[in-house]
Protein backbone atom coordinates (compact mmCIF):
# COMPACT_ATOMS: atom_id res chain seq x y z
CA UNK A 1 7.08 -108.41 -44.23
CA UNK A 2 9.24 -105.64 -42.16
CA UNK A 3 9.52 -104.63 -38.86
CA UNK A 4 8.69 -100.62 -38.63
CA UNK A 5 8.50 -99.10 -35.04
CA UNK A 6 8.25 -102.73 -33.24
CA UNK A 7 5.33 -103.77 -35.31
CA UNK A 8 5.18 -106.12 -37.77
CA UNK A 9 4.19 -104.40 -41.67
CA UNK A 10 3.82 -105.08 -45.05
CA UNK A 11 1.92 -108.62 -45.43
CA UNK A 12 -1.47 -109.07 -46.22
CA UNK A 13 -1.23 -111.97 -43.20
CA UNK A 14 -1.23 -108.73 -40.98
CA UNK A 15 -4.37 -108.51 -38.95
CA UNK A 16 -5.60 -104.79 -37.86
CA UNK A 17 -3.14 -103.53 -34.87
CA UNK A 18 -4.72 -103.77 -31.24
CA UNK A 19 -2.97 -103.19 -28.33
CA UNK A 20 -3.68 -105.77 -25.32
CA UNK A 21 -4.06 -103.86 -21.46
CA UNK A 22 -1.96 -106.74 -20.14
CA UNK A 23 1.82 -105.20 -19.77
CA UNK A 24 4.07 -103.86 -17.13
CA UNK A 25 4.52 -100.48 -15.56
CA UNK A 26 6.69 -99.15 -17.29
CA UNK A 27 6.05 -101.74 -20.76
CA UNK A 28 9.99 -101.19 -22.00
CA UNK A 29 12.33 -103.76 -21.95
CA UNK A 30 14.83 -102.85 -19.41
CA UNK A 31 17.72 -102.04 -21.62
CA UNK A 32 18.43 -101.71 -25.78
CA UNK A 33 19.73 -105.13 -25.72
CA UNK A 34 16.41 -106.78 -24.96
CA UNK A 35 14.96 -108.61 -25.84
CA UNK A 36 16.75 -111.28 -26.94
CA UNK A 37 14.85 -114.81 -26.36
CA UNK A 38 11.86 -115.62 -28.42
CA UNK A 39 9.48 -118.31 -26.43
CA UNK A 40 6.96 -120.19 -28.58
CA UNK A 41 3.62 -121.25 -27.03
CA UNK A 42 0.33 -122.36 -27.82
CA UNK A 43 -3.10 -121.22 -27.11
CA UNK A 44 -5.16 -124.15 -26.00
CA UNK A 45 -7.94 -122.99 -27.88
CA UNK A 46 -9.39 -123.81 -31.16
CA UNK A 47 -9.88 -119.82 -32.88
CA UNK A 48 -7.01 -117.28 -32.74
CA UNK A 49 -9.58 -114.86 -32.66
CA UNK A 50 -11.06 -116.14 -29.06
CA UNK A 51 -6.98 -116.28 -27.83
CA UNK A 52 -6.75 -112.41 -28.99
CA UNK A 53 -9.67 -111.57 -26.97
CA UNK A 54 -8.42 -113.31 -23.93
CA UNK A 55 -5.00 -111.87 -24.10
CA UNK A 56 -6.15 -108.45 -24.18
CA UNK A 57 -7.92 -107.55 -21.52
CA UNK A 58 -7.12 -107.45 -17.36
CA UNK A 59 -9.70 -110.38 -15.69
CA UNK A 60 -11.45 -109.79 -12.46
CA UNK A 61 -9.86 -112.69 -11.25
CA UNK A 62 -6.33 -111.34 -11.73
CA UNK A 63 -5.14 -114.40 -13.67
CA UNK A 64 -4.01 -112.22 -15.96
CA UNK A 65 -2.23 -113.10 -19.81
CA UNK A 66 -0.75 -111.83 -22.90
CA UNK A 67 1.51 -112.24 -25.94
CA UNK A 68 3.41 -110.04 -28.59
CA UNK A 69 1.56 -112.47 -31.22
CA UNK A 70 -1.63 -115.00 -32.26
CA UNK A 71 -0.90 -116.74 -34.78
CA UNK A 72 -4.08 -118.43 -36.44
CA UNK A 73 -4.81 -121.73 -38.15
CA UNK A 74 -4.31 -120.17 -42.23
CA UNK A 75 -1.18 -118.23 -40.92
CA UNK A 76 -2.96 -115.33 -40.09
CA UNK A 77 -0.52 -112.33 -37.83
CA UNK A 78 -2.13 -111.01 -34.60
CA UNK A 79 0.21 -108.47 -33.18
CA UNK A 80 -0.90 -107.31 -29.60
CA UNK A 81 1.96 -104.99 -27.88
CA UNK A 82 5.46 -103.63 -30.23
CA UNK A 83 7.82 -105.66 -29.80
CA UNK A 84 10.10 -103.54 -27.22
CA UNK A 85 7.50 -104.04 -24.81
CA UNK A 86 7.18 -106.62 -22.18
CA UNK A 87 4.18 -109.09 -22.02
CA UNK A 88 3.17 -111.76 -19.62
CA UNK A 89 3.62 -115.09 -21.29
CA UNK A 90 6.11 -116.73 -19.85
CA UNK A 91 5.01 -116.73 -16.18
CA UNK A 92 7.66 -119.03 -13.28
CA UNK A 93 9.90 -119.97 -15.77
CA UNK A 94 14.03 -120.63 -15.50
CA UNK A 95 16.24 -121.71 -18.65
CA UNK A 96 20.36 -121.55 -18.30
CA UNK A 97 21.16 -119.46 -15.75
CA UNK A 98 18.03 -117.00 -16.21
CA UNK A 99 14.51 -116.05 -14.17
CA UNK A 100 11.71 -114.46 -15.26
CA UNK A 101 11.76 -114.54 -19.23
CA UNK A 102 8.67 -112.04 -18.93
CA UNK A 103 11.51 -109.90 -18.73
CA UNK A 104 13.60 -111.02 -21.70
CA UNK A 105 11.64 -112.11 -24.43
CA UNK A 106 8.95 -111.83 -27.21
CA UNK A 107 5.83 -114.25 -26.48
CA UNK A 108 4.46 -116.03 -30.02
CA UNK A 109 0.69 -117.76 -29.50
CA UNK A 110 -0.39 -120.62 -31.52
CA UNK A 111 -3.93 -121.22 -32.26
CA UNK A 112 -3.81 -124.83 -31.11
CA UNK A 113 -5.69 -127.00 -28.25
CA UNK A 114 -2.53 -129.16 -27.34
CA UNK A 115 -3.28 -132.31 -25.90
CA UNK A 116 -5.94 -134.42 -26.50
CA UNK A 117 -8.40 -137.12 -24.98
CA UNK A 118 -8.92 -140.09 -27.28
CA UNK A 119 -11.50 -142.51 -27.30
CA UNK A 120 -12.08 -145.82 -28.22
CA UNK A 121 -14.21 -145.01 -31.05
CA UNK A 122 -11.30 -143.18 -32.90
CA UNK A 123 -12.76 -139.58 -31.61
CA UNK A 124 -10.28 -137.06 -30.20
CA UNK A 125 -11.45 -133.94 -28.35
CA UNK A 126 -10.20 -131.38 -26.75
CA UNK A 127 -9.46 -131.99 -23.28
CA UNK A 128 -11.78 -131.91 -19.96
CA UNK A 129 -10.19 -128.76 -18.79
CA UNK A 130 -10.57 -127.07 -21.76
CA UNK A 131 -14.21 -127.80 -22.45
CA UNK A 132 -17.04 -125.31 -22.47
CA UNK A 133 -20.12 -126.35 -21.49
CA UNK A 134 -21.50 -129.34 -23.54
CA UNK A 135 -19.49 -128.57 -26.24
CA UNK A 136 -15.77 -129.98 -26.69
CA UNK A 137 -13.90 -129.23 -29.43
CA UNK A 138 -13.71 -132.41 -32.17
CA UNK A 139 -10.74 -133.11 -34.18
CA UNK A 140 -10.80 -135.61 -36.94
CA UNK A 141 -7.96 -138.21 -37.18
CA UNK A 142 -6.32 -136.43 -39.98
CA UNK A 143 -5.95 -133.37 -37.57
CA UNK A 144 -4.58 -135.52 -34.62
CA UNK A 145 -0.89 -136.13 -34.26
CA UNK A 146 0.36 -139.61 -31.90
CA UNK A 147 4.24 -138.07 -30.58
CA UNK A 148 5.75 -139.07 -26.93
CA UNK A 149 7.01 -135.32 -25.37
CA UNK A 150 10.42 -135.15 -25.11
CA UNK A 151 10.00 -134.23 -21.26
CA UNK A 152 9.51 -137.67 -20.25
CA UNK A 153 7.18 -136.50 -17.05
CA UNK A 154 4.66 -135.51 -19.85
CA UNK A 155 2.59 -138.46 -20.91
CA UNK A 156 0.53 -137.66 -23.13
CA UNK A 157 0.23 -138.89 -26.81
CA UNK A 158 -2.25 -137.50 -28.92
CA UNK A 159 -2.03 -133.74 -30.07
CA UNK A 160 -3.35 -131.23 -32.23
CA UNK A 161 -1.39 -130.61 -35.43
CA UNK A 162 0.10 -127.39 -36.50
CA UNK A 163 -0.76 -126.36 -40.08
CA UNK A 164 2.06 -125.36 -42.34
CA UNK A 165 0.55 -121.72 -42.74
CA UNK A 166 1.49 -121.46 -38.72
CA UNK A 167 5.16 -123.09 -39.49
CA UNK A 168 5.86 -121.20 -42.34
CA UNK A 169 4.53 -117.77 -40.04
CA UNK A 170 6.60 -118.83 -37.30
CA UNK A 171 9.78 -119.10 -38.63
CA UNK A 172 9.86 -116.26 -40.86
CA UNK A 173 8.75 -113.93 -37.83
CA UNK A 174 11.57 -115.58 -36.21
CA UNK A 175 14.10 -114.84 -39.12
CA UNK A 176 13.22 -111.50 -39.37
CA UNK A 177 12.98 -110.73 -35.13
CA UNK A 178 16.52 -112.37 -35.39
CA UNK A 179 17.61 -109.88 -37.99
CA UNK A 180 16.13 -106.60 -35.66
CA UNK A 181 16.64 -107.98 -32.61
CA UNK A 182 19.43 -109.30 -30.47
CA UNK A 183 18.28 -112.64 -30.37
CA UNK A 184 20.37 -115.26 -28.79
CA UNK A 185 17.24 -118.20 -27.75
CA UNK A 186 14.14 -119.29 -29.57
CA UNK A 187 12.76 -121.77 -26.60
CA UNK A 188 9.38 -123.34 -26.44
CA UNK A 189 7.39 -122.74 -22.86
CA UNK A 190 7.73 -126.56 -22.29
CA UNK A 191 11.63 -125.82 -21.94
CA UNK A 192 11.45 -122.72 -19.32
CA UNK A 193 9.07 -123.99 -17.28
CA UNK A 194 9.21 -127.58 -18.12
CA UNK A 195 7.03 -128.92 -14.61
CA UNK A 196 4.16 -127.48 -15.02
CA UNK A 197 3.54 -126.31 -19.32
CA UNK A 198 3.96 -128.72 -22.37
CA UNK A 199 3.10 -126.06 -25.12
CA UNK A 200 4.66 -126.20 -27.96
CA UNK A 201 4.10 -129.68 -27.87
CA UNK A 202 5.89 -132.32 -29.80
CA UNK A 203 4.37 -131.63 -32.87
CA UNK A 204 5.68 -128.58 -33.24
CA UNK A 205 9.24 -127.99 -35.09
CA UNK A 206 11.31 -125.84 -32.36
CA UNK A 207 14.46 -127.66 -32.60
CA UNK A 208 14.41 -126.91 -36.64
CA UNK A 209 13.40 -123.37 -36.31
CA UNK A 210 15.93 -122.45 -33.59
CA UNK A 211 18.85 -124.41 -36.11
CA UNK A 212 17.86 -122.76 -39.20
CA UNK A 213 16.90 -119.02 -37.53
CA UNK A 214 19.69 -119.19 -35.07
CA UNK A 215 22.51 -121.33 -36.23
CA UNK A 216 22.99 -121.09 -39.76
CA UNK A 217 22.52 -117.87 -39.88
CA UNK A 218 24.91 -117.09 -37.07
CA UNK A 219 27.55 -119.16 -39.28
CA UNK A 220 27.12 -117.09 -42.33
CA UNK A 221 27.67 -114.11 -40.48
CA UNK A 222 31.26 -115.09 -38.24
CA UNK A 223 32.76 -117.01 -41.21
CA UNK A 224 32.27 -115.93 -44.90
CA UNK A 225 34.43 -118.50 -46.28
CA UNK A 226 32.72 -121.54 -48.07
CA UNK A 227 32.70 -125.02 -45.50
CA UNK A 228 33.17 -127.71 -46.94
CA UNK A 229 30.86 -130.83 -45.63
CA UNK A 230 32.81 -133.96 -45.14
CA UNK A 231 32.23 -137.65 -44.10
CA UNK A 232 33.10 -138.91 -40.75
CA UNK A 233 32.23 -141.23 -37.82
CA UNK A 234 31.79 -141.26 -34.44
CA UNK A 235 34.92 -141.78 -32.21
CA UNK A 236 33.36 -142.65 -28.85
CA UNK A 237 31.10 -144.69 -27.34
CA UNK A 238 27.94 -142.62 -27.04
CA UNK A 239 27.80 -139.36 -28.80
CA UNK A 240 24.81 -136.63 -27.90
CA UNK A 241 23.17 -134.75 -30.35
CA UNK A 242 21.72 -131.62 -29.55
CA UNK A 243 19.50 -128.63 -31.29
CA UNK A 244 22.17 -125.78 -30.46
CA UNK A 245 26.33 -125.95 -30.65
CA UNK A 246 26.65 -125.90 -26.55
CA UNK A 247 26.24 -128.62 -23.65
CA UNK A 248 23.00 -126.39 -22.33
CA UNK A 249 20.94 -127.11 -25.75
CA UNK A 250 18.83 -130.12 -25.64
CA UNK A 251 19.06 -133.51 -26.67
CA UNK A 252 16.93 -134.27 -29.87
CA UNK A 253 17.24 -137.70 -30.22
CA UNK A 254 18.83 -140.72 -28.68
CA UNK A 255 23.45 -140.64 -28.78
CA UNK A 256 24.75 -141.24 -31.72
CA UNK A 257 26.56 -144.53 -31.54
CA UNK A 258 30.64 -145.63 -31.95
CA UNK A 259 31.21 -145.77 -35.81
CA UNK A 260 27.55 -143.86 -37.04
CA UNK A 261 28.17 -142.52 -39.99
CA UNK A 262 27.79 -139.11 -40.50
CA UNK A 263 28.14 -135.90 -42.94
CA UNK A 264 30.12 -132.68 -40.93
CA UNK A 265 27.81 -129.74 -42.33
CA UNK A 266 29.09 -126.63 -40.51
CA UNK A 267 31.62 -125.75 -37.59
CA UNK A 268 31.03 -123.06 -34.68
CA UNK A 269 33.96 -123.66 -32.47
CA UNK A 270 34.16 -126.89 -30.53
CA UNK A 271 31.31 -128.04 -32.24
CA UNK A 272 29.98 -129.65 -35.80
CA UNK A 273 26.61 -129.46 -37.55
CA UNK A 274 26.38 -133.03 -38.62
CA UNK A 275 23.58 -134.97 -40.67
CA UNK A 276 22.17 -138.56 -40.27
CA UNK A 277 18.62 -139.25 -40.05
CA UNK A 278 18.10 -135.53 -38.69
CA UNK A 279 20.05 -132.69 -38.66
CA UNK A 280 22.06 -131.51 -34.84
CA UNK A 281 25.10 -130.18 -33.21
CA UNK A 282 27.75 -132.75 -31.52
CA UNK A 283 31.14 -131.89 -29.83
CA UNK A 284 33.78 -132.05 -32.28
CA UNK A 285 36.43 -133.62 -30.38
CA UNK A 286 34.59 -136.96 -30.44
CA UNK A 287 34.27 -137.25 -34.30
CA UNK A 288 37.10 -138.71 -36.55
């Protein structure tokens, strides 16, 4: 797969190119160095081919929508605007210092309902709001994932899983806008506009994507000398873990606690890559 004129070529995942009527006036990013964020979403629906056709075309009602990409249950590419043109995904949304990601960023769809209603006889369906007519959407209990969201305002517990055709899709679209683009953020829609959206959902693998696409790579590039991992421990009382080597990434688990044991993977600045039961970025200061 290649990036050729803002599209997305070369892989039989490719779907047939069709533009959506839903961008701005002009549709350019404002300047060569956008964009540089990549938010992940997903479509509340069950078919990427009914989220295509809803993100392409202007609604009498004016609650208009769209995205760069669908991507489908087998890992199937929908590509609906080039990538140097600006879509409207994002909507309100704030994230360290910034307004408006509409502005900023590429918009990637998920064929996926989200959240779920359960019932006692071990159903699970897609939700009230998202039902049409008489006929939900049924999932059976090896399609249903039970995960708390990390925002805790979000209770909810029972979601619809990804499949690893749409993981697998993700990431390397992510690897390669990283390589075109000037990407600095790969942020789910649940983190810019975290009171009122919960897509991706907790079943989806941001924090791993944004490490791997972001972080590692990043390393490899500033510092072609070899790192050596070593063993250490933690030299404080509580120690936070987070997806990204600064104070505005998130959490992604509970602190690491005085004396945890852990393996020092990488080093970007003031910070270490570490490994215990998962993979994150602490502040190197507190780790002997």
């Amino acid at each position: 797969m290649e990036i050729k004129d803002h599209k997305l070529q070369n892989d039989l995942r490719i779907q047939p190119y069709s533009q959506t009527e839903c961008l701005s006036k002009p549709p350019e990013f404002a300047n060569e160095k956008l964009p540089d964020a990549i938010i992940i979403h997903y479509t509340a629906m069950n078919k990427a081919e009914d989220a295509v056709n809803s993100l392409m075309h202007l609604k009498a009602n004016g609650k208009n929508a769209s995205a760069h990409l669908v991507i489908g249950k087998q890992g199937q590419i929908y590509q609906l605007a080039p990538f140097n043109y600006k879509t409207w995904h994002a909507g309100t949304s704030f994230y360290n210092g910034r307004a408006g990601y509409n502005n900023f960023s590429i918009g990637i769809e998920i064929a996926n309902l989200g959240w779920l209603e359960s019932y006692d006889d071990g159903k699970f369906f897609s939700r009230f709001d998202l039902m049409q007519g008489a006929h939900p959407v049924k999932r059976g209990p090896d399609e249903v994932v039970k995960k708390r969201h990390k925002n805790p305002h979000i209770t909810k517990e029972y979601w619809d899983k990804y499949t690893p055709e749409q993981i697998n899709a993700v990431q390397e679209i992510c690897d390669l806008l990283s390589q075109r683009y000037h990407i600095k953020e790969i942020l789910g829609h649940d983190e810019i506009a975290p009171d009122r959206k919960q897509d991706p959902g907790p079943d989806f693998p941001i924090e791993l994507i944004r490490n791997e696409v972001l972080y590692s790579n990043r390393e490899e590039e500033k510092d072609p000398d070899t790192f050596e991992p070593f063993t250490a421990k933690v030299d404080t009382a509580k120690l936070n873990i987070r997806s990204g080597p600064g104070v505005n990434d998130p959490k992604i688990a509970n602190p690491l606690i005085f004396g945890k044991e852990l393996t020092v993977l990488e080093k970007a600045g003031e910070w270490y890559k570490v490994k215990t039961e998962i993979e994150g970025w602490v502040n190197a200061k507190y780790v002997k």
